[in-house]
C-alpha atoms as a PDB file:
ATOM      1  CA  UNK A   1      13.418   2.084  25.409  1.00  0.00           C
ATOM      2  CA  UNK A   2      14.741  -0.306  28.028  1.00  0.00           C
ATOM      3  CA  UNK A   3      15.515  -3.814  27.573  1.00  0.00           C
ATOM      4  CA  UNK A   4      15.062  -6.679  30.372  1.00  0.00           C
ATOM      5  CA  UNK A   5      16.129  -9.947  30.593  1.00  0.00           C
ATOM      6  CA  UNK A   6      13.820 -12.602  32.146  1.00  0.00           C
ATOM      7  CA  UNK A   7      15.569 -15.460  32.339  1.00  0.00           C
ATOM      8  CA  UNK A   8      12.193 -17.279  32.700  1.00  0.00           C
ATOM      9  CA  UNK A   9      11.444 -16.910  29.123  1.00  0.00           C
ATOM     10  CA  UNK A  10      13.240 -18.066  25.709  1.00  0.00           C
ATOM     11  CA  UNK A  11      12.108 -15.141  24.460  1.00  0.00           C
ATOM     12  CA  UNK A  12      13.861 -12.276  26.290  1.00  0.00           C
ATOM     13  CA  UNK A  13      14.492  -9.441  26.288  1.00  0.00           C
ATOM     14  CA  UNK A  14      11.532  -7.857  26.796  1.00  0.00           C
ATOM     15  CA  UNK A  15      10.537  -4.066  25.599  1.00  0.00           C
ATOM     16  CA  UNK A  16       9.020  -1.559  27.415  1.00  0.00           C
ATOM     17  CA  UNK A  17       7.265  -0.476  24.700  1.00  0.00           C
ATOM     18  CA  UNK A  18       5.928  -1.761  20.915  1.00  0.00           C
ATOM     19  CA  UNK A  19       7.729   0.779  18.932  1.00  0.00           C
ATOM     20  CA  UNK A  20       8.253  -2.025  16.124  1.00  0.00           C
ATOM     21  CA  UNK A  21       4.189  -2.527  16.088  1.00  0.00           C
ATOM     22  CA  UNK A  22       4.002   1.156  16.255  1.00  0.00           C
ATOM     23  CA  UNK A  23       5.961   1.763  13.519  1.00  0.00           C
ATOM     24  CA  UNK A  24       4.253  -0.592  11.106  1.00  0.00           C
ATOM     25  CA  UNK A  25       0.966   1.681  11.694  1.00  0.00           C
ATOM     26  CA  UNK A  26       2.310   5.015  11.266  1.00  0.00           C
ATOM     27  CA  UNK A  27       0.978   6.294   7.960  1.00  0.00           C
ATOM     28  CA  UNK A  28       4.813   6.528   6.819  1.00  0.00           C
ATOM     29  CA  UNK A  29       4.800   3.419   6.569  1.00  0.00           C
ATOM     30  CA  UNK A  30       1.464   2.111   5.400  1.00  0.00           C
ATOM     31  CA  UNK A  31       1.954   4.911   2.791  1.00  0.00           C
ATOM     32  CA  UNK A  32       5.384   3.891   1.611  1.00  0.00           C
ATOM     33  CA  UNK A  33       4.931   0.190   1.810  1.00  0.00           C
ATOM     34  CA  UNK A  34       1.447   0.026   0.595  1.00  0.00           C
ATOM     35  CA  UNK A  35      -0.217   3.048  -0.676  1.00  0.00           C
ATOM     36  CA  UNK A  36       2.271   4.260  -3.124  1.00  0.00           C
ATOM     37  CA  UNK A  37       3.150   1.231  -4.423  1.00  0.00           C
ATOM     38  CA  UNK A  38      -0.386   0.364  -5.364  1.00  0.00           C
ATOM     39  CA  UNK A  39      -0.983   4.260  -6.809  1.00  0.00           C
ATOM     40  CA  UNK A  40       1.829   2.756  -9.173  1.00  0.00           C
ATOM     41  CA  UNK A  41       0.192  -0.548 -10.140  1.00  0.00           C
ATOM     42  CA  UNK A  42      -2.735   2.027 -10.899  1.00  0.00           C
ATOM     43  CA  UNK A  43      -1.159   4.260 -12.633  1.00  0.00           C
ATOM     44  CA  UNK A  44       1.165   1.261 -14.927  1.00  0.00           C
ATOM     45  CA  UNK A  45      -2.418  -0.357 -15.839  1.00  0.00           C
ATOM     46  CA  UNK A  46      -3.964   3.206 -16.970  1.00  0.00           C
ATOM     47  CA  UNK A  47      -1.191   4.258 -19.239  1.00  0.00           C
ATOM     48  CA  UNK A  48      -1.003   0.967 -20.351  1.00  0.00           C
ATOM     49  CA  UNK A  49      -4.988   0.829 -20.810  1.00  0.00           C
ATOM     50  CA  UNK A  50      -4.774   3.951 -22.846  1.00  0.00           C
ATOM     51  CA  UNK A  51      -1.573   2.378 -24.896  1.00  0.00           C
ATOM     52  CA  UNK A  52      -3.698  -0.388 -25.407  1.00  0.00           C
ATOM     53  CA  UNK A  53      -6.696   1.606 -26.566  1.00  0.00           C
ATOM     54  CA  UNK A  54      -8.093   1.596 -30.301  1.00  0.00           C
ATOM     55  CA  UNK A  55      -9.076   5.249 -32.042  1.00  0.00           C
ATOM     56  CA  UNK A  56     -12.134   3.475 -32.819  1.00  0.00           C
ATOM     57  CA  UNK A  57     -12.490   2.143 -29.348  1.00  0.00           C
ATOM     58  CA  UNK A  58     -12.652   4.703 -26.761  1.00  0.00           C
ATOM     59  CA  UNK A  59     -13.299   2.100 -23.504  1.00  0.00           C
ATOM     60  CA  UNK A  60      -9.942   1.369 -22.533  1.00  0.00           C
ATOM     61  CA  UNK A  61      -8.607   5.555 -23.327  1.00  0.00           C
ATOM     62  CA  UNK A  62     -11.371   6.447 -20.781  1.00  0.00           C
ATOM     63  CA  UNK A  63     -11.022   3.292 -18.442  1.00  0.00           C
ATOM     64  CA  UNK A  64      -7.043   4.644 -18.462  1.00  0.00           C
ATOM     65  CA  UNK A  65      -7.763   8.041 -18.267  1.00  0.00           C
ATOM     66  CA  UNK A  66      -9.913   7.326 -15.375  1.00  0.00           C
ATOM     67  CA  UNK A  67      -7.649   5.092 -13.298  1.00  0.00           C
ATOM     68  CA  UNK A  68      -5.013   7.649 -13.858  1.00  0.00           C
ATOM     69  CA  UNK A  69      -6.703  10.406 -12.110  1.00  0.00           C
ATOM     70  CA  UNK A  70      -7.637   7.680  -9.375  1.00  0.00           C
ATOM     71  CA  UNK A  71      -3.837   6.632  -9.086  1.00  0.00           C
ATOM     72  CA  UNK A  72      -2.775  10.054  -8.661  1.00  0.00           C
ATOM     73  CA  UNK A  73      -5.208  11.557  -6.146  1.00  0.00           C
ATOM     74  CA  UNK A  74      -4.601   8.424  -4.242  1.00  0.00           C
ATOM     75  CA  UNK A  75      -0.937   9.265  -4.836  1.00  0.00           C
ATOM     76  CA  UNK A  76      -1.408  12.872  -3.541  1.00  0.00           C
ATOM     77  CA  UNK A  77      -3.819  11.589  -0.284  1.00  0.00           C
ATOM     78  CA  UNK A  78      -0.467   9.086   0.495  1.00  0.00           C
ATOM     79  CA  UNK A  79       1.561  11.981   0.566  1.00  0.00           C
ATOM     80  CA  UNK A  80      -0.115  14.012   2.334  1.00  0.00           C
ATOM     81  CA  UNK A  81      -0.942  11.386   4.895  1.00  0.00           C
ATOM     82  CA  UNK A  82       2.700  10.956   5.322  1.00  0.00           C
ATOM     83  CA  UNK A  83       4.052  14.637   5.922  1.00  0.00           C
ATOM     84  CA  UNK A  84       1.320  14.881   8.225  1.00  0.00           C
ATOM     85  CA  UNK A  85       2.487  12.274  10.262  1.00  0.00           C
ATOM     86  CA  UNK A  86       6.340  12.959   9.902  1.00  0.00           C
ATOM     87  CA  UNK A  87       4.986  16.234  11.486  1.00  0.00           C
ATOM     88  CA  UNK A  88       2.811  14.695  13.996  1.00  0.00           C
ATOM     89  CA  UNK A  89      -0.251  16.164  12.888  1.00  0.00           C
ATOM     90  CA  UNK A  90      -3.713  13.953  12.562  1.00  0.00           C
ATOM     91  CA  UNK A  91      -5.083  13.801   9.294  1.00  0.00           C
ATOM     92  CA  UNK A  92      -8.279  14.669   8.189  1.00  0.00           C
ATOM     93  CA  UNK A  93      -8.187  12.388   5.181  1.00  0.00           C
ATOM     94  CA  UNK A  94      -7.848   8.972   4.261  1.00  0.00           C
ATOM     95  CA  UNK A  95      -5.337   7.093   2.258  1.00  0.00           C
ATOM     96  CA  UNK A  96      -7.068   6.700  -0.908  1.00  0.00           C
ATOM     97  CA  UNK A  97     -10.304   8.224  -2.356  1.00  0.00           C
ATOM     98  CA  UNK A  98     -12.243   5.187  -2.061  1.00  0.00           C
ATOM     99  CA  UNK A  99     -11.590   5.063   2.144  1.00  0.00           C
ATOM    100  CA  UNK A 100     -12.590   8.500   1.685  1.00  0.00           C
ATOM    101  CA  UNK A 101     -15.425   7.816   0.306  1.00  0.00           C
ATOM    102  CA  UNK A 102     -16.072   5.205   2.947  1.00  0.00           C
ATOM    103  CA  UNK A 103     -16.180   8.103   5.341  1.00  0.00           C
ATOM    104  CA  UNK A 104     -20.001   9.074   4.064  1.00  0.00           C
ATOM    105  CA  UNK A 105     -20.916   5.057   5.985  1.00  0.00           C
ATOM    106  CA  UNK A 106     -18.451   5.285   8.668  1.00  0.00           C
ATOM    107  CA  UNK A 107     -16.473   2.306   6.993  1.00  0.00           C
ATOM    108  CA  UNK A 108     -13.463   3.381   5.735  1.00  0.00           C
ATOM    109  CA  UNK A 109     -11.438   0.834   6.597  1.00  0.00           C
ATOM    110  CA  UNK A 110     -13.942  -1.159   4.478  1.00  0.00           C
ATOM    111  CA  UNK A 111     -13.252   0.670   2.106  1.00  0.00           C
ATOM    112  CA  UNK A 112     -10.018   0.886   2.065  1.00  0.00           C
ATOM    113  CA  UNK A 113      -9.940  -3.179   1.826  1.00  0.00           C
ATOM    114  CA  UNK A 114     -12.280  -2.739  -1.240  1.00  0.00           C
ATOM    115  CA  UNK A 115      -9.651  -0.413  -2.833  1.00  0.00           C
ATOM    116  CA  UNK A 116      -6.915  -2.859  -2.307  1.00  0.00           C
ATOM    117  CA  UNK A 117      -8.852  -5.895  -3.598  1.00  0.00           C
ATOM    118  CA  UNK A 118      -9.703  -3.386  -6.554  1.00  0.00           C
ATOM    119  CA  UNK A 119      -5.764  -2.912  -7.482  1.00  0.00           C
ATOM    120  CA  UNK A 120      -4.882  -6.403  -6.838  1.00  0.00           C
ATOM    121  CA  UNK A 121      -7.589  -7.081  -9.635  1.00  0.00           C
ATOM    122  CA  UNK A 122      -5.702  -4.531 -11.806  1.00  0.00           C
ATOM    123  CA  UNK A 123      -2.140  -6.662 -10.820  1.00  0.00           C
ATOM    124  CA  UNK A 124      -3.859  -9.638 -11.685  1.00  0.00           C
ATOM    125  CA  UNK A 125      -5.660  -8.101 -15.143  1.00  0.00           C
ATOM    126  CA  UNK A 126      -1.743  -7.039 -15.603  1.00  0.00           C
ATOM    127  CA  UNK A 127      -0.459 -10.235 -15.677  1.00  0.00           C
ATOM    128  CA  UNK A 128      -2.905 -11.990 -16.904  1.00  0.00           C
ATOM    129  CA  UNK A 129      -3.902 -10.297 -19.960  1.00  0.00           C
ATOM    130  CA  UNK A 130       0.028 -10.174 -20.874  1.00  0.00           C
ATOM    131  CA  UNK A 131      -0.114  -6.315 -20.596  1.00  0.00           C
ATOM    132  CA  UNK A 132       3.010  -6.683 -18.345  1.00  0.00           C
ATOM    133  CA  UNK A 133       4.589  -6.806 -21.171  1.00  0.00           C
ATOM    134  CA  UNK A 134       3.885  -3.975 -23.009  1.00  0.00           C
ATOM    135  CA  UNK A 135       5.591  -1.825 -20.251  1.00  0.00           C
ATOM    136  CA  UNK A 136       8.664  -0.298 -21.198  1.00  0.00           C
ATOM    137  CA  UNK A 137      11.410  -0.833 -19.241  1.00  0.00           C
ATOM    138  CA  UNK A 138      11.386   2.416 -16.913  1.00  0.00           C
ATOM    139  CA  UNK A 139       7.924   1.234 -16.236  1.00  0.00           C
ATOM    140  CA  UNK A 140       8.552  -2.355 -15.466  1.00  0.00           C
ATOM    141  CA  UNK A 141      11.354  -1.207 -13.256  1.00  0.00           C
ATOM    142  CA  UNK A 142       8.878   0.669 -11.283  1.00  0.00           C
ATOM    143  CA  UNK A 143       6.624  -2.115 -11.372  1.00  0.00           C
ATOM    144  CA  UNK A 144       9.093  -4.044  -9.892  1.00  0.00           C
ATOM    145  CA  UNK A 145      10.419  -1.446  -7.392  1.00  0.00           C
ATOM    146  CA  UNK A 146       6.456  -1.483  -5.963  1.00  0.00           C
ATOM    147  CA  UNK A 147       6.495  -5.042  -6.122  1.00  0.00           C
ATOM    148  CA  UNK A 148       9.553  -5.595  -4.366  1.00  0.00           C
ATOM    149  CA  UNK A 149       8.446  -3.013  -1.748  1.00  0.00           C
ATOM    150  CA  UNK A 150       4.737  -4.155  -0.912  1.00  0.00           C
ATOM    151  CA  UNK A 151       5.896  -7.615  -0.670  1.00  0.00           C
ATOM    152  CA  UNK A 152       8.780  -7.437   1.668  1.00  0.00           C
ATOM    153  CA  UNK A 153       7.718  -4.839   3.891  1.00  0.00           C
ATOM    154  CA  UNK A 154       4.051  -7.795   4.129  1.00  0.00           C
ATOM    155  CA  UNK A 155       7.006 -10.731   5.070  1.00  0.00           C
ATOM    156  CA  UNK A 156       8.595  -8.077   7.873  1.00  0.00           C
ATOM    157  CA  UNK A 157       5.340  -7.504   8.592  1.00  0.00           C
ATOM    158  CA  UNK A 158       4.546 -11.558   9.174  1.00  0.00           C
ATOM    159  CA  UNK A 159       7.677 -12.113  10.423  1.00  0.00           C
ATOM    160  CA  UNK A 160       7.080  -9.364  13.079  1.00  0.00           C
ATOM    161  CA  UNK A 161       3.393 -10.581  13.604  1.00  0.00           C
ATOM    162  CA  UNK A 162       4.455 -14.123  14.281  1.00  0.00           C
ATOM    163  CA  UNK A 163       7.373 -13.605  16.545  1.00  0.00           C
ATOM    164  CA  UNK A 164       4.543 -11.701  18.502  1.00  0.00           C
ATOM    165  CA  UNK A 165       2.560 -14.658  19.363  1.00  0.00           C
ATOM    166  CA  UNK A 166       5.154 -17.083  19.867  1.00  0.00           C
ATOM    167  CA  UNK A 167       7.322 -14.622  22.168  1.00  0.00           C
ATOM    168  CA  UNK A 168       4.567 -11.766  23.604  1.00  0.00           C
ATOM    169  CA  UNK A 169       6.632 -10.971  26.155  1.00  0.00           C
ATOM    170  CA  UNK A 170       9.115  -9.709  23.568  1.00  0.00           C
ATOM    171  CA  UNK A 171       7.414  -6.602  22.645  1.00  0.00           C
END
């Protein structure tokens, strides 16, 4: 990567190459940023459905039981999306089960956007309900690791964006 100066634009120096704006799309980092955080929010609200549950009241055991096995396959397809790319190796997967499942239209990017409005609902049914608080403290400092994660790496992520089209001739 070279740097030039143009002393025509505020903005120098300008790079030969986006590696920033590549980086942000490697699966490394979608995974890490994005995916595993939200396979956590999934995986808080199931155990926390199932705590929640009554003996006499199967719904929220099963609803639990459920998202857990959807948190943690997602989990596994983030992982495995990531060592393939750290060995620079295409995947033949998506990120979660619902973009795979997109696959069968052709949409899973649509998909994908339908799982992450799906575990923002299960953030906001978190908070909401007051279930937050029934985590015990391990789990609410993971909840706050993923937090903390998801919503810096989406600031860098704006920062970077917006720096872009003020300054294009920076990247």
């Amino acid at each position: 990567m070279s740097l030039k100066i143009d002393s025509n634009n505020s903005c120098s120096p300008k790079n030969d190459g986006d590696t920033i704006g590549r980086f942000f799309q490697r699966a490394i980092f979608l995974s890490f940023t994005i995916g595993v955080p939200f396979c956590i929010f999934k995986l808080l609200f199931g155990t926390t459905a199932i705590r929640t549950g009554r003996p006499d009241d199967l719904f929220l055991t099963i609803t639990g039981g459920i998202v857990i096995v959807w948190a943690l396959t997602d989990l596994m397809m983030n992982i495995g999306r990531s060592t393939l790319d750290l060995l620079h190796q295409p995947a033949l997967f998506e990120f979660c089960i619902i973009a795979q499942a997109g696959r069968i239209f052709d949409k899973p990017r649509l998909f994908l956007a339908i799982d992450s409005l799906l575990t923002i609902g299960i953030i906001c049914t978190m908070l909401w309900s007051g279930w937050i608080t029934k985590l015990t403290v391990f789990e609410s400092y993971l909840w706050y690791a993923a937090t903390t994660l998801n919503l810096i790496s989406l600031s860098v992520v704006a920062i970077y964006h917006e720096i872009q089209m003020t300054c294009p001739d920076i990247y």
